[in-house]
N, C-alpha and C. Protein backbone atom coordinates (compact mmCIF):
# COMPACT_ATOMS: atom_id res chain seq x y z
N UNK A 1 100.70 205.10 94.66
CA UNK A 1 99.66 206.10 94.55
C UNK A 1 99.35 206.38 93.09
N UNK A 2 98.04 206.77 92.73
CA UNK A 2 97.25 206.86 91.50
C UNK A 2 97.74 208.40 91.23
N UNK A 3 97.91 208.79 90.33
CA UNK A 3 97.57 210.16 89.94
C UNK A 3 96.22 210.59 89.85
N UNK A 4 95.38 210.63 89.98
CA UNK A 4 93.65 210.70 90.12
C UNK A 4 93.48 210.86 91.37
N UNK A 5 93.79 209.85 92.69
CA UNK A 5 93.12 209.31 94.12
C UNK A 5 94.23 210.10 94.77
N UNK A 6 95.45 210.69 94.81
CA UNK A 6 96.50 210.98 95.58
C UNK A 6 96.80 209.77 96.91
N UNK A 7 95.88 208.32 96.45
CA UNK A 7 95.68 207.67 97.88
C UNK A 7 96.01 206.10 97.38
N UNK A 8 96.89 205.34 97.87
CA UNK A 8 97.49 204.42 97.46
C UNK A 8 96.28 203.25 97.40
N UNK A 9 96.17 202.63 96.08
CA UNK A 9 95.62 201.38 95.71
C UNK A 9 95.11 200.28 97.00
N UNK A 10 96.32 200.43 97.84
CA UNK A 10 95.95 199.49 99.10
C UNK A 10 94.65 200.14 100.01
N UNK A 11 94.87 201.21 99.94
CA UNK A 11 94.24 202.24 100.75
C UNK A 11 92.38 202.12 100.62
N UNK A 12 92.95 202.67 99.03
CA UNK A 12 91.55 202.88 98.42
C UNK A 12 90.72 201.29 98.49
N UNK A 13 91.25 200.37 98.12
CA UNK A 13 90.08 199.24 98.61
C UNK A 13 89.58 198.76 99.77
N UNK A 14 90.54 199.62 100.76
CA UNK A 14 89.60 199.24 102.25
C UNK A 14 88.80 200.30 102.48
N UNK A 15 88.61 201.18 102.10
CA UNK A 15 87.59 202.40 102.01
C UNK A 15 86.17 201.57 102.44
N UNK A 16 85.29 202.18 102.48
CA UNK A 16 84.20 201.64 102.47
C UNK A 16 83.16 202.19 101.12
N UNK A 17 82.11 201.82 100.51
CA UNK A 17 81.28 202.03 99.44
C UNK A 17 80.16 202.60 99.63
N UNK A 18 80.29 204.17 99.05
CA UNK A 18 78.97 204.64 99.48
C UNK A 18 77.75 204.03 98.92
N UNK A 19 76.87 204.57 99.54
CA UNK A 19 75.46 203.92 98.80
C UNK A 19 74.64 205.33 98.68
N UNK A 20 73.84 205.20 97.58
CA UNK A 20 72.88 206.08 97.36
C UNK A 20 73.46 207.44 96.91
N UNK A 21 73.09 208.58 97.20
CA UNK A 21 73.70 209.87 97.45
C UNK A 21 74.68 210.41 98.15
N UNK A 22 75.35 209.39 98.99
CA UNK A 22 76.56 209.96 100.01
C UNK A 22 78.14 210.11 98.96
N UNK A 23 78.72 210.61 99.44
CA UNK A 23 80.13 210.95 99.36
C UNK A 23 81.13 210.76 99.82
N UNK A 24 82.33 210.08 99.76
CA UNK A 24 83.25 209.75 100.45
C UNK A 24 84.56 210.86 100.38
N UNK A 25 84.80 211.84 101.05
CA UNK A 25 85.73 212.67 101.31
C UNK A 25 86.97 212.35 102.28
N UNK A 26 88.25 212.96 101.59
CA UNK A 26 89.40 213.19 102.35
C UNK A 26 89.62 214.36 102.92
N UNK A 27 89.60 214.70 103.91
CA UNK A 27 90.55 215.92 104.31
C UNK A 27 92.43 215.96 104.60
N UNK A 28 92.48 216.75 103.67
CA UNK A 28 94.06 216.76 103.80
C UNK A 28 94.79 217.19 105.23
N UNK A 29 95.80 216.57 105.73
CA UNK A 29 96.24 216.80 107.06
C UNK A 29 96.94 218.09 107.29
N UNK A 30 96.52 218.73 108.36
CA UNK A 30 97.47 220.12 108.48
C UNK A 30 98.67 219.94 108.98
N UNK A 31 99.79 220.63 108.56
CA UNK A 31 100.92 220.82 108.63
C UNK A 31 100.81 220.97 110.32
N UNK A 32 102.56 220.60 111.18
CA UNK A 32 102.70 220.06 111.91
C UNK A 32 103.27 221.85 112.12
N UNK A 33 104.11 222.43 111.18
CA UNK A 33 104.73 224.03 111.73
C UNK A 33 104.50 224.69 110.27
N UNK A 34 104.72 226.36 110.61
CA UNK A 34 104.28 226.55 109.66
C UNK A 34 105.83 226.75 108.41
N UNK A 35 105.22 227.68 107.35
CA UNK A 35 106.51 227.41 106.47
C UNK A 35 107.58 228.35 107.20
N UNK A 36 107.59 229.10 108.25
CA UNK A 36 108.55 229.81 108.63
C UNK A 36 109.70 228.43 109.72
N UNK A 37 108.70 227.72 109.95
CA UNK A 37 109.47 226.62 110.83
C UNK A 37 109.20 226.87 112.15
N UNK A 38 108.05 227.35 112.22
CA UNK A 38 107.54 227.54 114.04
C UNK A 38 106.32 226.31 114.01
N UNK A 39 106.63 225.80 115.17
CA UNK A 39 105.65 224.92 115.42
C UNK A 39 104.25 225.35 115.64
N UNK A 40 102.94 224.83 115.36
CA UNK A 40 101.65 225.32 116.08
C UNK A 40 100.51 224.76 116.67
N UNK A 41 100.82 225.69 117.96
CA UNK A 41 99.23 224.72 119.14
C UNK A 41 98.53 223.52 118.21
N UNK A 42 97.97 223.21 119.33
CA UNK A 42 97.02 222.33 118.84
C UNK A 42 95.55 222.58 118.54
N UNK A 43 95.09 223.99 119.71
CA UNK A 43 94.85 224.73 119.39
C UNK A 43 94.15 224.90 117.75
N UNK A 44 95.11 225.82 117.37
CA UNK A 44 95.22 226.36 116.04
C UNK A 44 94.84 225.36 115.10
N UNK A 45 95.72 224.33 115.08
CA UNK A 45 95.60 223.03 114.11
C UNK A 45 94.26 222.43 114.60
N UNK A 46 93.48 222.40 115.56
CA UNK A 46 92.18 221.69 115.55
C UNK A 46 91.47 222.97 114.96
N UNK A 47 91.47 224.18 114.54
CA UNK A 47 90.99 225.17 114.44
C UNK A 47 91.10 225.76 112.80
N UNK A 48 91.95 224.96 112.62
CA UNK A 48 92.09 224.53 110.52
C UNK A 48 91.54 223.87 110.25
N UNK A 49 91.84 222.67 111.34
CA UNK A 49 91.13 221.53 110.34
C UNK A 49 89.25 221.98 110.13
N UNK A 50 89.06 222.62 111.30
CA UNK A 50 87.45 222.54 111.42
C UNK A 50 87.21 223.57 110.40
N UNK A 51 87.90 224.42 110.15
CA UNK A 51 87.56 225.68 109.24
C UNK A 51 87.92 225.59 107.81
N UNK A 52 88.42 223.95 107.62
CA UNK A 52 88.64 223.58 106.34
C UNK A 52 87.77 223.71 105.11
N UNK A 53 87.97 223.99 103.63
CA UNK A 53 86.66 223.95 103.35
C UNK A 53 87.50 223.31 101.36
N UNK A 54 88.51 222.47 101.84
CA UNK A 54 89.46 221.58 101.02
C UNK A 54 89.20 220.21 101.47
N UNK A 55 88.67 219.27 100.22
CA UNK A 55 88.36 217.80 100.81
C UNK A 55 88.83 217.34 99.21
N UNK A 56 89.34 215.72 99.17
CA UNK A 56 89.38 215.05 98.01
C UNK A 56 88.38 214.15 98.27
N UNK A 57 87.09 214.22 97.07
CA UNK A 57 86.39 213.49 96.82
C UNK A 57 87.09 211.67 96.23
N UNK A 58 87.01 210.92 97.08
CA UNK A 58 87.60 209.16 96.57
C UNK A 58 86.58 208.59 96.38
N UNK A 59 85.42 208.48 96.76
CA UNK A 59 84.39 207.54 96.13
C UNK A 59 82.86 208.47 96.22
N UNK A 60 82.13 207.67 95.10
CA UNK A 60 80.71 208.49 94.94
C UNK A 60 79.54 207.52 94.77
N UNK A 61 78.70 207.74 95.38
CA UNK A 61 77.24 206.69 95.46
C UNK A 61 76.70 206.81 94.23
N UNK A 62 75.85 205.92 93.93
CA UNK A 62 75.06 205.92 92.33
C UNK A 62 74.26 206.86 92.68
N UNK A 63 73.96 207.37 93.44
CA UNK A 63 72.92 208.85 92.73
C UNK A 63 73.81 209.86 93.54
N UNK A 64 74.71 210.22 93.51
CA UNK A 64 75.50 210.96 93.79
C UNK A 64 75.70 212.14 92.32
């Protein structure tokens, strides 16, 4: 892994290449329990991820 991409070299070249104005985003994965050590629904965890508003930008289109 890069210090820049947080996303391993192998990774990053099967990505695909934006074109134009698009953006290629990561969303980081939600934790499986929380820091107390309780597990949580699925529920909940489909209910982070959607209310996420944390992405790593990995690739950018020329008019981006």
């Amino acid at each position: 892994m890069t210090k820049e991409t947080m996303v391993g070299e192998d990774v990053l070249h099967k990505l695909p290449e934006p074109k134009g104005y698009r953006i290629l985003i990561a969303i980081p994965a939600i934790d499986e329990k929380t820091e107390g050590g309780v597990y949580m629904p699925d529920q909940l965890k489909s209910r982070e991820e959607t209310a996420s508003i944390i992405g790593f930008v990995l690739k950018v289109g020329a008019e981006a």
